[in-house]
N, C-alpha and C. Protein backbone atom coordinates (compact mmCIF):
# COMPACT_ATOMS: atom_id res chain seq x y z
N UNK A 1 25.02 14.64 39.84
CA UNK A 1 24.58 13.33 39.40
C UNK A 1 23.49 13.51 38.34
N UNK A 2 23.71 12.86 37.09
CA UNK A 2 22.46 13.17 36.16
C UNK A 2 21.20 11.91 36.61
N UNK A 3 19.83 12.69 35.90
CA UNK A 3 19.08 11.48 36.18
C UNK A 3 19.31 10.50 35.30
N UNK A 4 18.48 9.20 35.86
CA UNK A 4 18.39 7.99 35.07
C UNK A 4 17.61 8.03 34.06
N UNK A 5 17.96 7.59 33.31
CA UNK A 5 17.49 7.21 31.85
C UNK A 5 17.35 5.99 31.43
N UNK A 6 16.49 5.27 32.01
CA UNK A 6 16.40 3.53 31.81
C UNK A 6 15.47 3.96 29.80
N UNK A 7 15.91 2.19 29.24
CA UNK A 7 15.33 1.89 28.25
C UNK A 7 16.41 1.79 27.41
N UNK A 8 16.10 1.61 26.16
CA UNK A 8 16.62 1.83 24.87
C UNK A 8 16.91 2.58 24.09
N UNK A 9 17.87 3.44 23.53
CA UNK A 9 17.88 4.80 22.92
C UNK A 9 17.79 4.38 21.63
N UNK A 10 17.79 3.26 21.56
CA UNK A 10 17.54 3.02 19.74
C UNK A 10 15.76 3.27 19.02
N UNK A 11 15.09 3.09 20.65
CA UNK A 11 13.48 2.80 20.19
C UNK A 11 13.00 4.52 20.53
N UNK A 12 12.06 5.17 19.46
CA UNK A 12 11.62 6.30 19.28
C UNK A 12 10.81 6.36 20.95
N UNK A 13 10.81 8.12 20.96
CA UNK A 13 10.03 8.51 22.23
C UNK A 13 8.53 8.23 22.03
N UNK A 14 7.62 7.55 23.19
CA UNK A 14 6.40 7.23 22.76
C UNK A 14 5.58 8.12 22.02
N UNK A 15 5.91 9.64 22.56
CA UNK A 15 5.43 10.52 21.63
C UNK A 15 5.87 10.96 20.33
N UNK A 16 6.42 10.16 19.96
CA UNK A 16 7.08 10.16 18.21
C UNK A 16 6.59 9.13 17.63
N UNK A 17 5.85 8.16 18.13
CA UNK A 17 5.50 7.01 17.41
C UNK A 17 4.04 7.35 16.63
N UNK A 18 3.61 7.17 15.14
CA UNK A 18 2.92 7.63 13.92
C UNK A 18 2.54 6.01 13.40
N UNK A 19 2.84 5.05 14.25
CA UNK A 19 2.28 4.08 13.08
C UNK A 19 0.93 3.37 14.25
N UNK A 20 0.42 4.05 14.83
CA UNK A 20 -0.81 3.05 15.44
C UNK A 20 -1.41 4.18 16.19
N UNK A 21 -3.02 4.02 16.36
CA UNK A 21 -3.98 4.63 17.02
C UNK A 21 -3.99 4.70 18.16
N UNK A 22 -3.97 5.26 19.27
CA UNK A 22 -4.21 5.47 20.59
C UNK A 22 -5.58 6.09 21.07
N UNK A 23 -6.11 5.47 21.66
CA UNK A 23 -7.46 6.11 22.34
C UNK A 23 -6.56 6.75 23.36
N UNK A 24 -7.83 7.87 23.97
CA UNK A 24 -8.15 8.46 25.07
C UNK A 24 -8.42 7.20 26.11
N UNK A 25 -8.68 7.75 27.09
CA UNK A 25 -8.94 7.00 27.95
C UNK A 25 -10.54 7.09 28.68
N UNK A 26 -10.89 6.25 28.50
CA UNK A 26 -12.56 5.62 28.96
C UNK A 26 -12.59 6.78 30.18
N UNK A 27 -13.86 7.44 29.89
CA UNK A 27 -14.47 8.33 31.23
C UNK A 27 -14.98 7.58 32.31
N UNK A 28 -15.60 6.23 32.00
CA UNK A 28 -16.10 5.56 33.10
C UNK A 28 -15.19 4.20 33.25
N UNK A 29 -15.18 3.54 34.35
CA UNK A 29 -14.78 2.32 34.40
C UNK A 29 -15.49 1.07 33.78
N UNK A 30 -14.61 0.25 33.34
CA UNK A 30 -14.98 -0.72 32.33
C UNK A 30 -14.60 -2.29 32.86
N UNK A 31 -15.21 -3.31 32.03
CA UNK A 31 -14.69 -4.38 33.27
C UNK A 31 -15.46 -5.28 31.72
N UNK A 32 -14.81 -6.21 31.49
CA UNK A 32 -15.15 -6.99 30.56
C UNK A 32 -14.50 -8.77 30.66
N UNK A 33 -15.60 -9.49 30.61
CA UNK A 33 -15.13 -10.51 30.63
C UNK A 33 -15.58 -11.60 30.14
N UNK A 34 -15.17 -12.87 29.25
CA UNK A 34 -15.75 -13.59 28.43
C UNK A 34 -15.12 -15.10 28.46
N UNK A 35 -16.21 -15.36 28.61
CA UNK A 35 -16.54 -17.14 29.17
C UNK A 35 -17.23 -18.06 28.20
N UNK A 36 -16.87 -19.06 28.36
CA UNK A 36 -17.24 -19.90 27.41
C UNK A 36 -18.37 -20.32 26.69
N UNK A 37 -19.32 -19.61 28.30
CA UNK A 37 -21.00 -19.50 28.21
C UNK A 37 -21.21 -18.25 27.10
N UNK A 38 -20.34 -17.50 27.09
CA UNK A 38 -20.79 -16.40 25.70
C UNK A 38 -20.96 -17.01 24.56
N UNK A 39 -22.35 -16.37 24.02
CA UNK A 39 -22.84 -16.37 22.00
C UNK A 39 -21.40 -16.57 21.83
N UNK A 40 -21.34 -17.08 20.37
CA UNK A 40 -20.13 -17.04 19.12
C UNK A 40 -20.29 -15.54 18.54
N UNK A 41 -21.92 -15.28 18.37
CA UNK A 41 -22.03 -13.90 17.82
C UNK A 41 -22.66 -12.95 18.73
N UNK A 42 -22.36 -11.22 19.02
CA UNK A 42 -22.63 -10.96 19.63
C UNK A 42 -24.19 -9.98 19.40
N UNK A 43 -24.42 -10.77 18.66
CA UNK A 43 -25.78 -10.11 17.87
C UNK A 43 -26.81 -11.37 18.67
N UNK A 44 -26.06 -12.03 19.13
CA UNK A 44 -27.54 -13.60 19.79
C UNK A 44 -27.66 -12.85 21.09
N UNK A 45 -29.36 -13.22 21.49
CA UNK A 45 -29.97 -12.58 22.34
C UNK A 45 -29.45 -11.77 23.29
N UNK A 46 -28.84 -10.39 22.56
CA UNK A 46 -28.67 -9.36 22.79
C UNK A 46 -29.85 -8.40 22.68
N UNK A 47 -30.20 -7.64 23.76
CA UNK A 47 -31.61 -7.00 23.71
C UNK A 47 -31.30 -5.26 23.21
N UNK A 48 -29.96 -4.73 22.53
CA UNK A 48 -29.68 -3.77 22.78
C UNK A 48 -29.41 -3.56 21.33
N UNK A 49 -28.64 -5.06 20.68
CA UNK A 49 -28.65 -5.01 19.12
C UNK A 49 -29.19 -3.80 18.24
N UNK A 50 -30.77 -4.08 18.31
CA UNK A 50 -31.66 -2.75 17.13
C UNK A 50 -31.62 -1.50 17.71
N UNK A 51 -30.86 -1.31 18.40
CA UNK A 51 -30.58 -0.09 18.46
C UNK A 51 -29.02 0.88 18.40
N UNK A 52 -28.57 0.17 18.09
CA UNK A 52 -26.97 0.33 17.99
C UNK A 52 -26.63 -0.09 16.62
N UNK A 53 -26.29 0.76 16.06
CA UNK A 53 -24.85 0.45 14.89
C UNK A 53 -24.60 -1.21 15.12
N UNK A 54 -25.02 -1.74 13.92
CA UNK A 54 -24.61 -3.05 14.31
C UNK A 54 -22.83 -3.65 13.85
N UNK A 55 -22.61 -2.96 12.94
CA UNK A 55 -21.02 -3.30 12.43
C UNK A 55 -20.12 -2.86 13.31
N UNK A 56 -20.11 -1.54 13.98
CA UNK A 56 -19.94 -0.58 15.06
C UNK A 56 -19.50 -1.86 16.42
N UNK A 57 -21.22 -1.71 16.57
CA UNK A 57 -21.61 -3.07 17.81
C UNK A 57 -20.50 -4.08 17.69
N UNK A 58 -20.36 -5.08 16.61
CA UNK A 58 -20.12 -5.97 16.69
C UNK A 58 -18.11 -5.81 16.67
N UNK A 59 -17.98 -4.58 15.81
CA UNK A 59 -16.59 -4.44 16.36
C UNK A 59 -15.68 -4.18 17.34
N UNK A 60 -16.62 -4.06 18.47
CA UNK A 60 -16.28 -3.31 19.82
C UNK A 60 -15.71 -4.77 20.23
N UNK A 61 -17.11 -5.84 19.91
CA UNK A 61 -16.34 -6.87 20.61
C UNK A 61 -15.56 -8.14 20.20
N UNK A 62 -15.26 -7.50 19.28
CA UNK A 62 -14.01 -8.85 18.15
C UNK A 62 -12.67 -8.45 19.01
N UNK A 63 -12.11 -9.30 19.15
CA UNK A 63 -10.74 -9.34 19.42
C UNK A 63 -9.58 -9.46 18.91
């Protein structure tokens, strides 16, 4: 009996795919969540701002 082979044979093996970035995976656990009560910007009374890369900073949390 051969094994199963579910999917599509038309779509490349995930490890052949070249058109998008993949992270690693986070060493620590992460948990993020955003409510209506959040700034518009994430530069408002943030106490951590002047010390961080602010373009950096602020791209982490654009969506």
């Amino acid at each position: 009996m051969e094994p199963n082979k579910p999917g599509n044979k038309n779509v490349p093996d995930f490890k052949e795919l070249n058109d998008r970035i993949i992270r690693e995976a986070s060493q620590s656990p992460r948990l993020v969540i955003k409510t209506n009560l959040d700034a518009k910007n994430v530069n408002d009374e943030n106490p951590y701002t002047d010390r961080i890369n602010s373009e950096g900073f602020s791209d982490f949390f654009e969506e």
